[in-house]
C-alpha atoms as a PDB file:
ATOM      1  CA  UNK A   1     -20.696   0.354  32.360  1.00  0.00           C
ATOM      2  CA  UNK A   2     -18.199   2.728  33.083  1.00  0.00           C
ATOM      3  CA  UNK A   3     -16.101   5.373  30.787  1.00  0.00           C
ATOM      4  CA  UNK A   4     -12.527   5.013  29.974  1.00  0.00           C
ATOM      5  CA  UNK A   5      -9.918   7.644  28.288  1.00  0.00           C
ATOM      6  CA  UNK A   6      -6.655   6.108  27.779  1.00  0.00           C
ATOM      7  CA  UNK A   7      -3.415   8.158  28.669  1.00  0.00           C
ATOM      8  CA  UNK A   8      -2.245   8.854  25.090  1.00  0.00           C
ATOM      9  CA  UNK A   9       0.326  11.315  24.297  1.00  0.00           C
ATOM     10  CA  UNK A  10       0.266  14.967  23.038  1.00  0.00           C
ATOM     11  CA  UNK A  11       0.878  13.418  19.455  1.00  0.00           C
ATOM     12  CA  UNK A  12      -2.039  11.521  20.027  1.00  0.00           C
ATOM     13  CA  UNK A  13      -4.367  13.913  21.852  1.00  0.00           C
ATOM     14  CA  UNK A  14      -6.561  14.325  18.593  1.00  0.00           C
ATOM     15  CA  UNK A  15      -8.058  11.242  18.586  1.00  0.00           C
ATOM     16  CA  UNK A  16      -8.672  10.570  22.281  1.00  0.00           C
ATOM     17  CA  UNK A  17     -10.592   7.385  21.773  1.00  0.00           C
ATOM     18  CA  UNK A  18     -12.583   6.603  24.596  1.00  0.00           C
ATOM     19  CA  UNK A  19     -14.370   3.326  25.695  1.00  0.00           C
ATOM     20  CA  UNK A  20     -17.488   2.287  27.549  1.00  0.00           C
ATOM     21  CA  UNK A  21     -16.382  -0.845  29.657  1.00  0.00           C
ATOM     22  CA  UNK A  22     -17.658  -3.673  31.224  1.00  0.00           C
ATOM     23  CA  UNK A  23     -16.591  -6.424  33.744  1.00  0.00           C
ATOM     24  CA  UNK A  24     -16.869 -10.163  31.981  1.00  0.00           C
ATOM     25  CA  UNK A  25     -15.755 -13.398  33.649  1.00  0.00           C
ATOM     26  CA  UNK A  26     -14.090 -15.974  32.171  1.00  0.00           C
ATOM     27  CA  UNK A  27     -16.298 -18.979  31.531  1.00  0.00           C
ATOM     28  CA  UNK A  28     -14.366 -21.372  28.359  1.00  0.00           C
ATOM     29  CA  UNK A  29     -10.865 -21.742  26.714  1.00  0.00           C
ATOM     30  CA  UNK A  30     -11.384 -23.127  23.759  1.00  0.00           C
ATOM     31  CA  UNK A  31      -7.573 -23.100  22.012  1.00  0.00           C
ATOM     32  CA  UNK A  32      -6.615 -19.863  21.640  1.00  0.00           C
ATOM     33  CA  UNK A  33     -10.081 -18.603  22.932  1.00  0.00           C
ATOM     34  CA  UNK A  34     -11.253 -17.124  25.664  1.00  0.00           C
ATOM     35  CA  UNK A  35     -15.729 -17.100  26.557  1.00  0.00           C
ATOM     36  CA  UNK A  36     -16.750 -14.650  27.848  1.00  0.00           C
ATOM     37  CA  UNK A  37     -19.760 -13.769  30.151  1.00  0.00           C
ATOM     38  CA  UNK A  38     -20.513  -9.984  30.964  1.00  0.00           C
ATOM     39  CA  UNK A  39     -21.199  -9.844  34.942  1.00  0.00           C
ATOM     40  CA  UNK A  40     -24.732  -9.244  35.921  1.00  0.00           C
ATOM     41  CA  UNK A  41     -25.617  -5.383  37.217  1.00  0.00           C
ATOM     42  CA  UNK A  42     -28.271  -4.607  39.506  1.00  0.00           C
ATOM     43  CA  UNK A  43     -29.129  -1.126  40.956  1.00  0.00           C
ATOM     44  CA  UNK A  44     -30.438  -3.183  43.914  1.00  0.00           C
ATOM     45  CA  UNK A  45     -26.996  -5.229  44.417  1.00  0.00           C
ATOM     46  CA  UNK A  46     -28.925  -8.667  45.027  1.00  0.00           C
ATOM     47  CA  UNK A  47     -30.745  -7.297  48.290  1.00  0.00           C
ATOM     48  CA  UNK A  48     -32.358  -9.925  50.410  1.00  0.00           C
ATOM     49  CA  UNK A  49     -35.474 -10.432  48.127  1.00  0.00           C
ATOM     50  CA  UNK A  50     -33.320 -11.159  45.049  1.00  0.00           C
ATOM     51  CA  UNK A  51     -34.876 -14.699  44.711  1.00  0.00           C
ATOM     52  CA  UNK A  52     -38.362 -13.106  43.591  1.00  0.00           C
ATOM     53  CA  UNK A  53     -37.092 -10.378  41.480  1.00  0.00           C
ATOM     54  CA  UNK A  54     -35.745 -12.040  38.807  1.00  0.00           C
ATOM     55  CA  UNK A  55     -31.846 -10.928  39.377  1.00  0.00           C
ATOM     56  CA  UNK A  56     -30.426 -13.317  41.648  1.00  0.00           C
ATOM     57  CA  UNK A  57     -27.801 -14.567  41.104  1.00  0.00           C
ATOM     58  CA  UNK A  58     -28.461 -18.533  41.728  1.00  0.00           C
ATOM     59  CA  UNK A  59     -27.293 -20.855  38.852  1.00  0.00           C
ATOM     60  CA  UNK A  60     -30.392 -22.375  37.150  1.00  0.00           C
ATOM     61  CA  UNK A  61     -30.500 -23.122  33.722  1.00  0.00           C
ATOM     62  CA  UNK A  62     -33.745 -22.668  32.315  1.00  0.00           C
ATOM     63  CA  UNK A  63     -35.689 -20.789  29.638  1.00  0.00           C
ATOM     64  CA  UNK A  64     -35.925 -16.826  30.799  1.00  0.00           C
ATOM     65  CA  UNK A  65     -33.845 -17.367  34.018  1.00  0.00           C
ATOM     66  CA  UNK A  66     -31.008 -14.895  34.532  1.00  0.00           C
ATOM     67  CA  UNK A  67     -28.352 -17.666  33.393  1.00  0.00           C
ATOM     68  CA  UNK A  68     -29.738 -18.602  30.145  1.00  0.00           C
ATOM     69  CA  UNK A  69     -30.023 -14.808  29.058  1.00  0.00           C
ATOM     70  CA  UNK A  70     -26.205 -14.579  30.281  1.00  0.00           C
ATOM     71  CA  UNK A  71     -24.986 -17.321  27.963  1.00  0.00           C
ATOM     72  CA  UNK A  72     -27.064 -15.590  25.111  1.00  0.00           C
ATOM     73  CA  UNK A  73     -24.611 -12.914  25.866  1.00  0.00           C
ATOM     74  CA  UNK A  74     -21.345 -14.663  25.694  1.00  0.00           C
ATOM     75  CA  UNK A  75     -18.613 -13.875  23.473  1.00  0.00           C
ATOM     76  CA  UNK A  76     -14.919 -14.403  22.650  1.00  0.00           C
ATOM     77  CA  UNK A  77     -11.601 -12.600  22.671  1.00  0.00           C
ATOM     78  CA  UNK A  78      -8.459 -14.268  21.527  1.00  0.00           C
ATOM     79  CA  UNK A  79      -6.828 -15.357  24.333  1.00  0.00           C
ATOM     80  CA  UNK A  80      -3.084 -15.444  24.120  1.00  0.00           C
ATOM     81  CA  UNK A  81      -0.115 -17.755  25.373  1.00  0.00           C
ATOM     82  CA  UNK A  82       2.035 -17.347  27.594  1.00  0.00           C
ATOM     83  CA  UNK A  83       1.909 -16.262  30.692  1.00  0.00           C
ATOM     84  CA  UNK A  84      -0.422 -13.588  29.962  1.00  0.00           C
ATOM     85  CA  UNK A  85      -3.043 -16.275  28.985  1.00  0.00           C
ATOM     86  CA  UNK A  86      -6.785 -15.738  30.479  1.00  0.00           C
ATOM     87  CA  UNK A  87      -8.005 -18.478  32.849  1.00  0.00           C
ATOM     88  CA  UNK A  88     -11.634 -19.571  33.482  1.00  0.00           C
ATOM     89  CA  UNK A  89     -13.307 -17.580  36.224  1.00  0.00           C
ATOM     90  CA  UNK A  90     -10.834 -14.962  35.909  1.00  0.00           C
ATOM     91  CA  UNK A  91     -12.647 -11.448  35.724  1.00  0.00           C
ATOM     92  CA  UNK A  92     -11.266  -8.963  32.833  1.00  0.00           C
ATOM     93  CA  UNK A  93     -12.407  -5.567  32.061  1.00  0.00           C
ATOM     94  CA  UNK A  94     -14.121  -5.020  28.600  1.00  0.00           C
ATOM     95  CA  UNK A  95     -14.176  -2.100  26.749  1.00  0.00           C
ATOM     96  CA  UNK A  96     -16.192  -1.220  23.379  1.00  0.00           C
ATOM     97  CA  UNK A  97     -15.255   2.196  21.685  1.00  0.00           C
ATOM     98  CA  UNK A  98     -17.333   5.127  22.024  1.00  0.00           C
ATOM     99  CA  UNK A  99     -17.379   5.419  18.059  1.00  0.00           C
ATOM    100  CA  UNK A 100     -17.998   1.787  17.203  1.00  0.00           C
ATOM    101  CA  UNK A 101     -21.272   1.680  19.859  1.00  0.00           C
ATOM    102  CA  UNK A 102     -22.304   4.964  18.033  1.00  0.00           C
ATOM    103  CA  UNK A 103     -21.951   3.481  14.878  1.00  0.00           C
ATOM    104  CA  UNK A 104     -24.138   0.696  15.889  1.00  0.00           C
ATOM    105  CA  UNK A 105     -26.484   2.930  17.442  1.00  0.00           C
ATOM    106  CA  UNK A 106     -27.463   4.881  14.360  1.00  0.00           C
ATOM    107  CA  UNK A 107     -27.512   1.858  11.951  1.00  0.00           C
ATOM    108  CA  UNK A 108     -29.407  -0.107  14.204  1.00  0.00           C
ATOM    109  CA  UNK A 109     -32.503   2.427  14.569  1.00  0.00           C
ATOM    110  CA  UNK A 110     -31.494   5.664  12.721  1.00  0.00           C
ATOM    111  CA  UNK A 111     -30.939   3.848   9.379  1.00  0.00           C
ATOM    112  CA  UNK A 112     -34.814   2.398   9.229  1.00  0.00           C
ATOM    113  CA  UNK A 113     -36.185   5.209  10.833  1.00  0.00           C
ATOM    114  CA  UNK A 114     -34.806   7.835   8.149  1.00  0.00           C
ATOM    115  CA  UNK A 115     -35.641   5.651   5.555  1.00  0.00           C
ATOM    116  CA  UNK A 116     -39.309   4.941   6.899  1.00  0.00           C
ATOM    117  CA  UNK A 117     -39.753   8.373   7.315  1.00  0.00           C
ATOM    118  CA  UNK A 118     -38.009   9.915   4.033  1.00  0.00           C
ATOM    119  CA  UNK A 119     -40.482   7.192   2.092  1.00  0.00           C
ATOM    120  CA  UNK A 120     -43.417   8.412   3.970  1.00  0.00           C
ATOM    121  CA  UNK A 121     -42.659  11.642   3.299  1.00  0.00           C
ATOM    122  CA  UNK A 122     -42.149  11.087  -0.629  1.00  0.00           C
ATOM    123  CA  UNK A 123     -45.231   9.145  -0.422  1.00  0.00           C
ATOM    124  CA  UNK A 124     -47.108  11.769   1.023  1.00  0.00           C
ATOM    125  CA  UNK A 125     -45.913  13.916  -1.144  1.00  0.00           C
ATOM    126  CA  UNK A 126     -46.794  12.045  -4.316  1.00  0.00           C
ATOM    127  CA  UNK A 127     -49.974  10.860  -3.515  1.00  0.00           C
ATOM    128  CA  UNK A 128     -51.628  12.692  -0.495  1.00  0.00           C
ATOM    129  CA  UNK A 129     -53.331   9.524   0.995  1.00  0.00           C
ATOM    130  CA  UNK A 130     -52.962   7.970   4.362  1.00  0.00           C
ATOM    131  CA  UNK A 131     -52.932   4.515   3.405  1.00  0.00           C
ATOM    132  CA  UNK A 132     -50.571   4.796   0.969  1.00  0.00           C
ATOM    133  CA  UNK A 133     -48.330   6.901   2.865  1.00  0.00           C
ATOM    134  CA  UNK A 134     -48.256   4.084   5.591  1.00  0.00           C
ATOM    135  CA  UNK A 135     -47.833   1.212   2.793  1.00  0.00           C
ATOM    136  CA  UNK A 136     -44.863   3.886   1.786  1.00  0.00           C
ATOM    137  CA  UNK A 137     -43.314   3.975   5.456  1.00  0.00           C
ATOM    138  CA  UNK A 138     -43.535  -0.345   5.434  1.00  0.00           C
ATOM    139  CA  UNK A 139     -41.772  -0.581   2.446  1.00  0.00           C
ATOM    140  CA  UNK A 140     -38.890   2.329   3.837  1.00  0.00           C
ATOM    141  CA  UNK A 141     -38.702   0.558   7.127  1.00  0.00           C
ATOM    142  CA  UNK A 142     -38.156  -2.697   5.371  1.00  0.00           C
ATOM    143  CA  UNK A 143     -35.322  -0.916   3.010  1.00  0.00           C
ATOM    144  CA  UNK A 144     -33.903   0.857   6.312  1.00  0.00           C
ATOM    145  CA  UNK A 145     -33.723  -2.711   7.957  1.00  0.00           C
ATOM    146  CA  UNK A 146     -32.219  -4.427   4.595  1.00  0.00           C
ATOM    147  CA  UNK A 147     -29.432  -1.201   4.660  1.00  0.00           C
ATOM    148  CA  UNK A 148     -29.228  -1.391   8.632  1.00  0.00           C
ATOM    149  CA  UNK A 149     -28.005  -5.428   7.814  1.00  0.00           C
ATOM    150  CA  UNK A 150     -25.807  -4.406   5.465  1.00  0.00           C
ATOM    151  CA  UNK A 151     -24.421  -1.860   7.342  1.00  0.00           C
ATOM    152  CA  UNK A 152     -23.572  -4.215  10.716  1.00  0.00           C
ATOM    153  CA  UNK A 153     -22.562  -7.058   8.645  1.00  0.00           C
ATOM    154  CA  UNK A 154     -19.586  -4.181   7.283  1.00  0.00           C
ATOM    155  CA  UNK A 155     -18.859  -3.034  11.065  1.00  0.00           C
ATOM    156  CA  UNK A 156     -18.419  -6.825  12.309  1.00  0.00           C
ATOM    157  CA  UNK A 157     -16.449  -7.482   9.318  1.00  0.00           C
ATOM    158  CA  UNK A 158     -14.443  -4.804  10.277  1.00  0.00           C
ATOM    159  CA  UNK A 159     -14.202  -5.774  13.982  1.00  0.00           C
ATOM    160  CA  UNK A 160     -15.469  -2.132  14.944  1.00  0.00           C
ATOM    161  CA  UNK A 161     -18.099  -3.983  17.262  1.00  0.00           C
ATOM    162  CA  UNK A 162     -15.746  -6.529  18.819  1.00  0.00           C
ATOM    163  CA  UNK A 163     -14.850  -5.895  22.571  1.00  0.00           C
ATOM    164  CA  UNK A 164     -11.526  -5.403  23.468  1.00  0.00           C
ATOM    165  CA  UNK A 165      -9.588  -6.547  26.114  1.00  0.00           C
ATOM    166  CA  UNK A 166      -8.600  -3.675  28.609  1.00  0.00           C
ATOM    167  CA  UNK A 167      -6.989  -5.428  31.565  1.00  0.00           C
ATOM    168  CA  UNK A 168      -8.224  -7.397  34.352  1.00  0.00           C
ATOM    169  CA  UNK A 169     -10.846  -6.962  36.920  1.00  0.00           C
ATOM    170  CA  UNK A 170      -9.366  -5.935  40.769  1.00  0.00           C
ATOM    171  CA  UNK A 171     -11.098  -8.214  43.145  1.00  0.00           C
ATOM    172  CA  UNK A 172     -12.897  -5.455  44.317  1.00  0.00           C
ATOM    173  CA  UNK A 173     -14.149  -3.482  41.079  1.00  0.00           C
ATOM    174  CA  UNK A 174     -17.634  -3.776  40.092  1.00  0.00           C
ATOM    175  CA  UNK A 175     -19.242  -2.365  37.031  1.00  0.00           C
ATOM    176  CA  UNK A 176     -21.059   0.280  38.120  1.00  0.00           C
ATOM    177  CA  UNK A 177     -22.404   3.664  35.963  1.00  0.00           C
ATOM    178  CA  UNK A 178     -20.211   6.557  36.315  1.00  0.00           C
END
């Protein structure tokens, strides 16, 4: 995944929003759909003993191979008419807001943890005994997790977590770190 700040103008310079991308290929139309399947990185760039490694890129379908955790992965962008329509196997750069994978990042494991540890630390408080401080720390967790639901059902109402289409791919980008 790579970095992204848009060329915005001095009006705009404020609220520079910048994206973490990612390369995704083309893999459905459905309608007015596009599938999408993020592209497979390696640090090792499927060297010659990619076969036993686990990231090769052959095209097996089976339980824990590299392909079936790629189609857990897929998702859709609209994909409009015209002649700037996606095809299938076409490559298009992806790009997810720096904000919005914030966002996700604090209610996914800073909402439970806070809540885990504020209720420990009440507990603790109150009645000074391990046990119950732990039971206390369950019982936050499982109110962080119930909030942390609540939370990312809001953002993907929203569409804060939805990728976004950037452009397309060159033949010869890859999606490397920056």
């Amino acid at each position: 995944m790579s970095t992204h700040t848009p060329n915005l103008s001095p009006a705009n310079s404020n609220a520079a929003l910048r994206s973490v991308e990612g390369i995704a290929r083309v893999v459905r139309i459905e309608g007015d759909q596009a599938w999408l399947e993020p592209e497979q990185t390696t640090s090792c760039g499927h060297c010659a003993s990619s076969a036993s490694c686990g990231v090769s890129s052959r095209e097996e379908a089976g339980i824990g191979t590299v392909t079936s955790r790629l189609q857990a992965r897929r998702f859709h962008l609209d994909n409009p008419a015209g002649i700037s329509g996606f095809r299938e196997g076409e490559r298009l750069v992806v790009g997810v807001s720096e904000r919005a994978l914030l966002n996700a990042a604090l209610t996914a494991y800073g909402l439970p943890l806070l809540f885990a540890l504020v209720a420990g630390g009440l507990t603790q408080a109150a009645y000074g005994e391990d046990l119950t401080t732990m039971l206390g720390m369950s019982g936050g967790l499982a109110l962080g997790l119930l909030a942390a639901r609540l939370n990312a059902r809001r953002l993907a109402a929203r569409g804060d977590l939805a990728p976004r289409f950037l452009r397309r791919a060159r033949p010869d980008e890859t999606c490397g770190t920056v």
